[in-house]
PDB file of N, CA and C in Angstrom:
ATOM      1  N   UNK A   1       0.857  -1.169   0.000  1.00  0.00           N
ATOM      2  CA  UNK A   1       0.000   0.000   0.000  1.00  0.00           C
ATOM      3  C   UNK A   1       0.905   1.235   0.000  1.00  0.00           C
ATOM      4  N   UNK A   2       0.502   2.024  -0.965  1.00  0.00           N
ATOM      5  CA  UNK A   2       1.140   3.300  -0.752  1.00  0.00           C
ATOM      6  C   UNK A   2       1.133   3.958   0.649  1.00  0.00           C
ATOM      7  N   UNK A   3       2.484   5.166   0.779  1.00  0.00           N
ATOM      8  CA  UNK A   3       2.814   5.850   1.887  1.00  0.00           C
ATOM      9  C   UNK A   3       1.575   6.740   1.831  1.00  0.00           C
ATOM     10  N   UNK A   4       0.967   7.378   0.855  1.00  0.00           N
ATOM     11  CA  UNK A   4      -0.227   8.283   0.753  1.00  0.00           C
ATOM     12  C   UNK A   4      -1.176   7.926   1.449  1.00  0.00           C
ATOM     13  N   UNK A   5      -1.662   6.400   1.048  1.00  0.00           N
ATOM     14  CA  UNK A   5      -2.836   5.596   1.471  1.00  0.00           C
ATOM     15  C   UNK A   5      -3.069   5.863   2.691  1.00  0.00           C
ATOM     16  N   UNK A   6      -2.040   5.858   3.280  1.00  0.00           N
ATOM     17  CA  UNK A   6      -1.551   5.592   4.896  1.00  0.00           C
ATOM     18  C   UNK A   6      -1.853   6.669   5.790  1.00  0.00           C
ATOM     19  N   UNK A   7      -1.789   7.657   5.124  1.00  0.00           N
ATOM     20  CA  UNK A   7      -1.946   9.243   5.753  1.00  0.00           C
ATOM     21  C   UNK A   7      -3.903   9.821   5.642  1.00  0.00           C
ATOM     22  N   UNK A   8      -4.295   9.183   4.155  1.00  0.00           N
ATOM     23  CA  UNK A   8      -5.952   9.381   4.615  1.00  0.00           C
ATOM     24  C   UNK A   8      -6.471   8.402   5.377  1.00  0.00           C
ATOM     25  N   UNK A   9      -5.756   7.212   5.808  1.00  0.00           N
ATOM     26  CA  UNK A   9      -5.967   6.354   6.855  1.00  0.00           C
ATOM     27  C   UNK A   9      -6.165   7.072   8.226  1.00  0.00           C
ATOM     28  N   UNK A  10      -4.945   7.573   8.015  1.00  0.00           N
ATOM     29  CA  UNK A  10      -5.107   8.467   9.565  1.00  0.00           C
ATOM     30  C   UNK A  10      -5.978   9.114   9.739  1.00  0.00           C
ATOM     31  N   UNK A  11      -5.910  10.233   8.486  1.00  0.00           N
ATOM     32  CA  UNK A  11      -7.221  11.166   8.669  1.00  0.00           C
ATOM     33  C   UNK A  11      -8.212  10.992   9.144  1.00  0.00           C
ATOM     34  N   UNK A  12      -9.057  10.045   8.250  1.00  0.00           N
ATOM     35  CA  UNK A  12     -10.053   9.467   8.560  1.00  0.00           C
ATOM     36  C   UNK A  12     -10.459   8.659   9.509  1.00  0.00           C
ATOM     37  N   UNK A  13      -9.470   8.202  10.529  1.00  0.00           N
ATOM     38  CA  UNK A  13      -9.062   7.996  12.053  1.00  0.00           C
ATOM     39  C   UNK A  13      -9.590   8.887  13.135  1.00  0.00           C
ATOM     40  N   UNK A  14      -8.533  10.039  12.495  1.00  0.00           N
ATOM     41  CA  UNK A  14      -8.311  10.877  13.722  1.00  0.00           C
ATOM     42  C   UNK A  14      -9.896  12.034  13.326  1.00  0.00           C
ATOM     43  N   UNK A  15     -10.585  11.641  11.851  1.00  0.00           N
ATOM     44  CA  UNK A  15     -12.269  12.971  12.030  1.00  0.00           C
ATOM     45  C   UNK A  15     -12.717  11.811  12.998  1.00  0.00           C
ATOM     46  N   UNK A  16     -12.556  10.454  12.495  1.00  0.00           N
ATOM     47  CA  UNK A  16     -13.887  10.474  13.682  1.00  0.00           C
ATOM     48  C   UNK A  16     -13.335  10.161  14.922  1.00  0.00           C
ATOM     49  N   UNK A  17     -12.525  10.175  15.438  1.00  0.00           N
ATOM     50  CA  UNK A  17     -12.393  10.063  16.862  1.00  0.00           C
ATOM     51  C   UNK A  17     -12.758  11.643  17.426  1.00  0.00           C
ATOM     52  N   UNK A  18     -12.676  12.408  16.670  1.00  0.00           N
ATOM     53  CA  UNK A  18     -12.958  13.935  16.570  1.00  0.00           C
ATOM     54  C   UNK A  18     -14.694  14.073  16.947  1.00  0.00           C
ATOM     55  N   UNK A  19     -15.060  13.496  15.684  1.00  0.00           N
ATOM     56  CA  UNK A  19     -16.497  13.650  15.606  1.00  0.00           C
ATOM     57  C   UNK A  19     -17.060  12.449  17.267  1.00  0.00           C
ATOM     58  N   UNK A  20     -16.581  11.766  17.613  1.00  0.00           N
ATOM     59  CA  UNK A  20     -16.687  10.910  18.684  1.00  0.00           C
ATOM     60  C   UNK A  20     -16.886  11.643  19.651  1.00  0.00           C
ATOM     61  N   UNK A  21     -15.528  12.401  20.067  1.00  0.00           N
ATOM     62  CA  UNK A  21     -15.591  13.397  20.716  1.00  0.00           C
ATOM     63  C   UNK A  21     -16.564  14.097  21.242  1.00  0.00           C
ATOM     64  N   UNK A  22     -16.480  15.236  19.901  1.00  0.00           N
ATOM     65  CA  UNK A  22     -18.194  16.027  19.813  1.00  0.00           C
ATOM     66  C   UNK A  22     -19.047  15.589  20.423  1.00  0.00           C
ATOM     67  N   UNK A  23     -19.495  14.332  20.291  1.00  0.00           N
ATOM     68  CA  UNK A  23     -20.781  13.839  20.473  1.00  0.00           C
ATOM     69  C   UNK A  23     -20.602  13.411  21.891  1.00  0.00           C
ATOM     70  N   UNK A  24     -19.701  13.278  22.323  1.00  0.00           N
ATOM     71  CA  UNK A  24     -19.404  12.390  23.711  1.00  0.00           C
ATOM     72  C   UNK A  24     -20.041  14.210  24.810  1.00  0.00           C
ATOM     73  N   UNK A  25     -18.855  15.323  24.575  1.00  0.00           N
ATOM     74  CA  UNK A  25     -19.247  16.025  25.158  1.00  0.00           C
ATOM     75  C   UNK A  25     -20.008  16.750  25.111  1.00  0.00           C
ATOM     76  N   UNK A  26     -20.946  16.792  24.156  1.00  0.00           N
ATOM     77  CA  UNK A  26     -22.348  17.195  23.469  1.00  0.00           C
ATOM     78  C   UNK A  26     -23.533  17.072  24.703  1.00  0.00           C
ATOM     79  N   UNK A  27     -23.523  15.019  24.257  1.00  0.00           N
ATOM     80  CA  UNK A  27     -24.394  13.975  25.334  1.00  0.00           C
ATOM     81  C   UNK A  27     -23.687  14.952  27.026  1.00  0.00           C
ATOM     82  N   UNK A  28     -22.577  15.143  27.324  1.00  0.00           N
ATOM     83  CA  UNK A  28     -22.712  15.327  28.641  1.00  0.00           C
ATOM     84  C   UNK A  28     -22.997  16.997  29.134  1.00  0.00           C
ATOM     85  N   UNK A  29     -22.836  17.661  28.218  1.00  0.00           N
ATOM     86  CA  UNK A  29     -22.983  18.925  28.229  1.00  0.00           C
ATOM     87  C   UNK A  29     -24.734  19.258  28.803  1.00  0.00           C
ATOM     88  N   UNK A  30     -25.527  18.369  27.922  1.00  0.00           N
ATOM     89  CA  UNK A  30     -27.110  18.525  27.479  1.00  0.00           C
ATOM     90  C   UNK A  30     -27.533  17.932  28.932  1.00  0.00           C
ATOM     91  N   UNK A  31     -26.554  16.936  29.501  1.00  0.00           N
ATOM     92  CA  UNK A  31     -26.872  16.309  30.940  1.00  0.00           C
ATOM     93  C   UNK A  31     -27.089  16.952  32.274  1.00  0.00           C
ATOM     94  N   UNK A  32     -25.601  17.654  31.581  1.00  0.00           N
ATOM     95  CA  UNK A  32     -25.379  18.866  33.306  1.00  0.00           C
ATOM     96  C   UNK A  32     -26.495  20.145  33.201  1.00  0.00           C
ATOM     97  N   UNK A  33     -26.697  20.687  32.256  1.00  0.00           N
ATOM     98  CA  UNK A  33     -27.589  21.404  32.233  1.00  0.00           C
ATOM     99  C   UNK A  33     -29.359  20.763  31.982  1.00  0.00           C
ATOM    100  N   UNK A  34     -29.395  20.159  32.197  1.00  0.00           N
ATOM    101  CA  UNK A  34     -30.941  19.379  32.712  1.00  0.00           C
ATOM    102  C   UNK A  34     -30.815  18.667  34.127  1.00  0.00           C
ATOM    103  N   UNK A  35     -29.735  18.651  34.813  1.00  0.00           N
ATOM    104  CA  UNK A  35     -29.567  18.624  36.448  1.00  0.00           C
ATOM    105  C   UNK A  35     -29.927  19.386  37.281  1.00  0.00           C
ATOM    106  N   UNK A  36     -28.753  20.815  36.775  1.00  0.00           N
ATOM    107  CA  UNK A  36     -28.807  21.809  37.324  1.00  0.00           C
ATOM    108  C   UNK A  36     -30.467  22.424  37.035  1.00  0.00           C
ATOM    109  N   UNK A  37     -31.172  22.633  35.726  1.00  0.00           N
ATOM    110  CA  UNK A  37     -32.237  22.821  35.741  1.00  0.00           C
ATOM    111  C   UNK A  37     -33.282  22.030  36.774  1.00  0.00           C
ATOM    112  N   UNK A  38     -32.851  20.719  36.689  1.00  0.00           N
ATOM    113  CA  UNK A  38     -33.789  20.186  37.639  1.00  0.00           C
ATOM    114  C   UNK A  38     -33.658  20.469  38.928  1.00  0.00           C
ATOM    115  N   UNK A  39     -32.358  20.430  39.580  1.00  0.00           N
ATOM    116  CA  UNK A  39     -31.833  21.160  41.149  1.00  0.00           C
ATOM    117  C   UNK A  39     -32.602  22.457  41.456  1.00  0.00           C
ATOM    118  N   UNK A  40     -31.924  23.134  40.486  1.00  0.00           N
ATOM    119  CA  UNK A  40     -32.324  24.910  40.638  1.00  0.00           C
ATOM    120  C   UNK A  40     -33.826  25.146  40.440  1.00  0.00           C
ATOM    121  N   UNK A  41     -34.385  24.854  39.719  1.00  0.00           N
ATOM    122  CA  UNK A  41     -35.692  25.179  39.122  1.00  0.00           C
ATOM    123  C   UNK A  41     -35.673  26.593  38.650  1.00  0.00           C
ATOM    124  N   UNK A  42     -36.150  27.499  39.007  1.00  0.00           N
ATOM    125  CA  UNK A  42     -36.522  28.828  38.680  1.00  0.00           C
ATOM    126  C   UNK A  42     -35.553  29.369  38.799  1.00  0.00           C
ATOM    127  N   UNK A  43     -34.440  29.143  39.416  1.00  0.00           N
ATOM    128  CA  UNK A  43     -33.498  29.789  40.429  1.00  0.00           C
ATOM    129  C   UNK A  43     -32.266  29.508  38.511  1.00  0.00           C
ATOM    130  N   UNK A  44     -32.685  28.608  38.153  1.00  0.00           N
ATOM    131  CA  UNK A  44     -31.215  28.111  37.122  1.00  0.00           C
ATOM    132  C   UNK A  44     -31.947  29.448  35.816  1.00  0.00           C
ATOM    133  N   UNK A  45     -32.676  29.420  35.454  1.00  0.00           N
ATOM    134  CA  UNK A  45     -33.012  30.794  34.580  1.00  0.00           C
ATOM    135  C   UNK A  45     -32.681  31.839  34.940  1.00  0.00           C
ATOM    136  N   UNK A  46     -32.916  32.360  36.234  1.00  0.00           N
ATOM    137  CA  UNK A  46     -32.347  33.783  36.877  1.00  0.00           C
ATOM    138  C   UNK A  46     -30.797  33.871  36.988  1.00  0.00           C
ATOM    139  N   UNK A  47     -30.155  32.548  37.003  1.00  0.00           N
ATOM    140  CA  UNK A  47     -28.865  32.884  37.444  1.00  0.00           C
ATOM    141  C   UNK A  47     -27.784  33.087  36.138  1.00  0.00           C
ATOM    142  N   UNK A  48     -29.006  31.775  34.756  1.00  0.00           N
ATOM    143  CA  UNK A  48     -28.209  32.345  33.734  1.00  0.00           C
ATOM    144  C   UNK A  48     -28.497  33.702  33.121  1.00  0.00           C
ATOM    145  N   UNK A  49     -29.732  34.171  33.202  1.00  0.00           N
ATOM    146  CA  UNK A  49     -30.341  35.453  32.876  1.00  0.00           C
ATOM    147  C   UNK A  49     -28.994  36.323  33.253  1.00  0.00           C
ATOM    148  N   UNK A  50     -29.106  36.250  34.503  1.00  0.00           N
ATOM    149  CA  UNK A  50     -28.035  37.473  34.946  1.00  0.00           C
ATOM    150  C   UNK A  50     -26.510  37.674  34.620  1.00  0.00           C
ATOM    151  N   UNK A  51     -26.217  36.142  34.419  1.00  0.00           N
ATOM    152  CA  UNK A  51     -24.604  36.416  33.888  1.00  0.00           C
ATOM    153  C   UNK A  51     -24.460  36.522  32.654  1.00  0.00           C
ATOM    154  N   UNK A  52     -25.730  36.257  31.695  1.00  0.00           N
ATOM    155  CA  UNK A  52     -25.437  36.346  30.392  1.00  0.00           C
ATOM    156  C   UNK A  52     -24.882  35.504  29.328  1.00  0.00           C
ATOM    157  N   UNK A  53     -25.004  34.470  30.038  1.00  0.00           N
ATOM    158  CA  UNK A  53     -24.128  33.328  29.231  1.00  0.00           C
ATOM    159  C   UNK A  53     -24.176  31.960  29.726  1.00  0.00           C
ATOM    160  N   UNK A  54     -24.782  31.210  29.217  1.00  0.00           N
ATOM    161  CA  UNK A  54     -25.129  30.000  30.023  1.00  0.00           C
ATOM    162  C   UNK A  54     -24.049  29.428  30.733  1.00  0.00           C
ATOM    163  N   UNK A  55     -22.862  29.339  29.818  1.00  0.00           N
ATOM    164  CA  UNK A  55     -21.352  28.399  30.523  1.00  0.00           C
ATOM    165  C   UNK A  55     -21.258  28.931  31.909  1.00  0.00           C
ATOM    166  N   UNK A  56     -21.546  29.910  31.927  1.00  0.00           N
ATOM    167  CA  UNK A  56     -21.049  31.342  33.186  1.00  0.00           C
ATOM    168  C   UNK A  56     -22.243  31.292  34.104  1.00  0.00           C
ATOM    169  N   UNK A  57     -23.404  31.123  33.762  1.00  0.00           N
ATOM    170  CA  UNK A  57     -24.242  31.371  34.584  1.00  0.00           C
ATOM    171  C   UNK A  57     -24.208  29.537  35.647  1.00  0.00           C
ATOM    172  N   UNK A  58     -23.797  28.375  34.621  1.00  0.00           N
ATOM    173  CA  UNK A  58     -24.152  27.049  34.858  1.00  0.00           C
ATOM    174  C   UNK A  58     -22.638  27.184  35.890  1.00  0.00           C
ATOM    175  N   UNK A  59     -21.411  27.588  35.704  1.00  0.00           N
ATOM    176  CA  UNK A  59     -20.182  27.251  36.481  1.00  0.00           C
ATOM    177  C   UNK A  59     -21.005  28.027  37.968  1.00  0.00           C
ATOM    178  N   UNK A  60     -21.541  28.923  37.980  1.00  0.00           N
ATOM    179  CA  UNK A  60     -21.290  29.638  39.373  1.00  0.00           C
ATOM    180  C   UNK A  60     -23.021  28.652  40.392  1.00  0.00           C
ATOM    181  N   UNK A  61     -24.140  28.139  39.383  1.00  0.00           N
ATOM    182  CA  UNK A  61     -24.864  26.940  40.077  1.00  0.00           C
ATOM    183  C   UNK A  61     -23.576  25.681  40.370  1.00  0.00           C
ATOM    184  N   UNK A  62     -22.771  25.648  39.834  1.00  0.00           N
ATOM    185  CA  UNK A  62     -22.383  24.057  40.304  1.00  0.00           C
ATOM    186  C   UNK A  62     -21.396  24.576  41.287  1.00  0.00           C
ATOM    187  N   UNK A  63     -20.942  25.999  41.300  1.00  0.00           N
ATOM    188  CA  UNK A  63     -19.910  26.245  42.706  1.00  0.00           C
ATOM    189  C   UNK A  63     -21.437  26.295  43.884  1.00  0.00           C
ATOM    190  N   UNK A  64     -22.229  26.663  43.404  1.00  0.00           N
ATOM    191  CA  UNK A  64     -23.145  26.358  44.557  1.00  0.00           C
ATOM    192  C   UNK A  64     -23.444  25.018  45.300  1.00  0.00           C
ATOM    193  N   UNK A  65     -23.600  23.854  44.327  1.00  0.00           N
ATOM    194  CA  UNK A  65     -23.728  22.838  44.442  1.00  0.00           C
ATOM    195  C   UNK A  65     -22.454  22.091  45.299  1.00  0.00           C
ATOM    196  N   UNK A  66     -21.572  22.756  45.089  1.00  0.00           N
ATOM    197  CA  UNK A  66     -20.267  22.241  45.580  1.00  0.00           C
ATOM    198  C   UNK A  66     -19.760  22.504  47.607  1.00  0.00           C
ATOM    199  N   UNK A  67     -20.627  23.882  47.109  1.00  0.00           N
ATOM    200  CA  UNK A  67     -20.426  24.958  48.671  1.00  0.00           C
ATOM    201  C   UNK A  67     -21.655  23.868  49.591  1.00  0.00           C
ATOM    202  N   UNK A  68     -22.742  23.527  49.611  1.00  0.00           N
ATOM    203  CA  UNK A  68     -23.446  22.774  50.268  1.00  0.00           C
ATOM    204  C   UNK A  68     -23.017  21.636  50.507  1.00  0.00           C
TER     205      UNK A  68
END
């Protein structure tokens, strides 16, 4: 087999362990934020409301979660 062959071998290796990826932290991303929604209730809308950004609003519920 050609040395070429060998290299879209990889490629095509290393998209989908890529695309694997994605999907792995996708599935857990969609998890933590339907926790925290379920924990917080009303409280998880106001807190992302206010910081403006879900990543930001979800890190400072799970330092809560952590402080209890």
């Amino acid at each position: 087999m050609p040395v070429w062959s060998w290299f879209f071998i990889a490629a095509a290796v290393l998209i989908a362990i890529m695309l694997g990826l994605v999907a792995v932290l996708s599935v857990v991303g969609r998890k933590k934020t339907e926790r925290l929604q379920r924990r917080f209730g009303p409280e998880y809308d106001r807190v992302v409301s206010k910081a403006g950004d879900q990543v930001v609003g979800e890190q400072q519920l799970s330092a809560r979660e952590h402080e209890q």
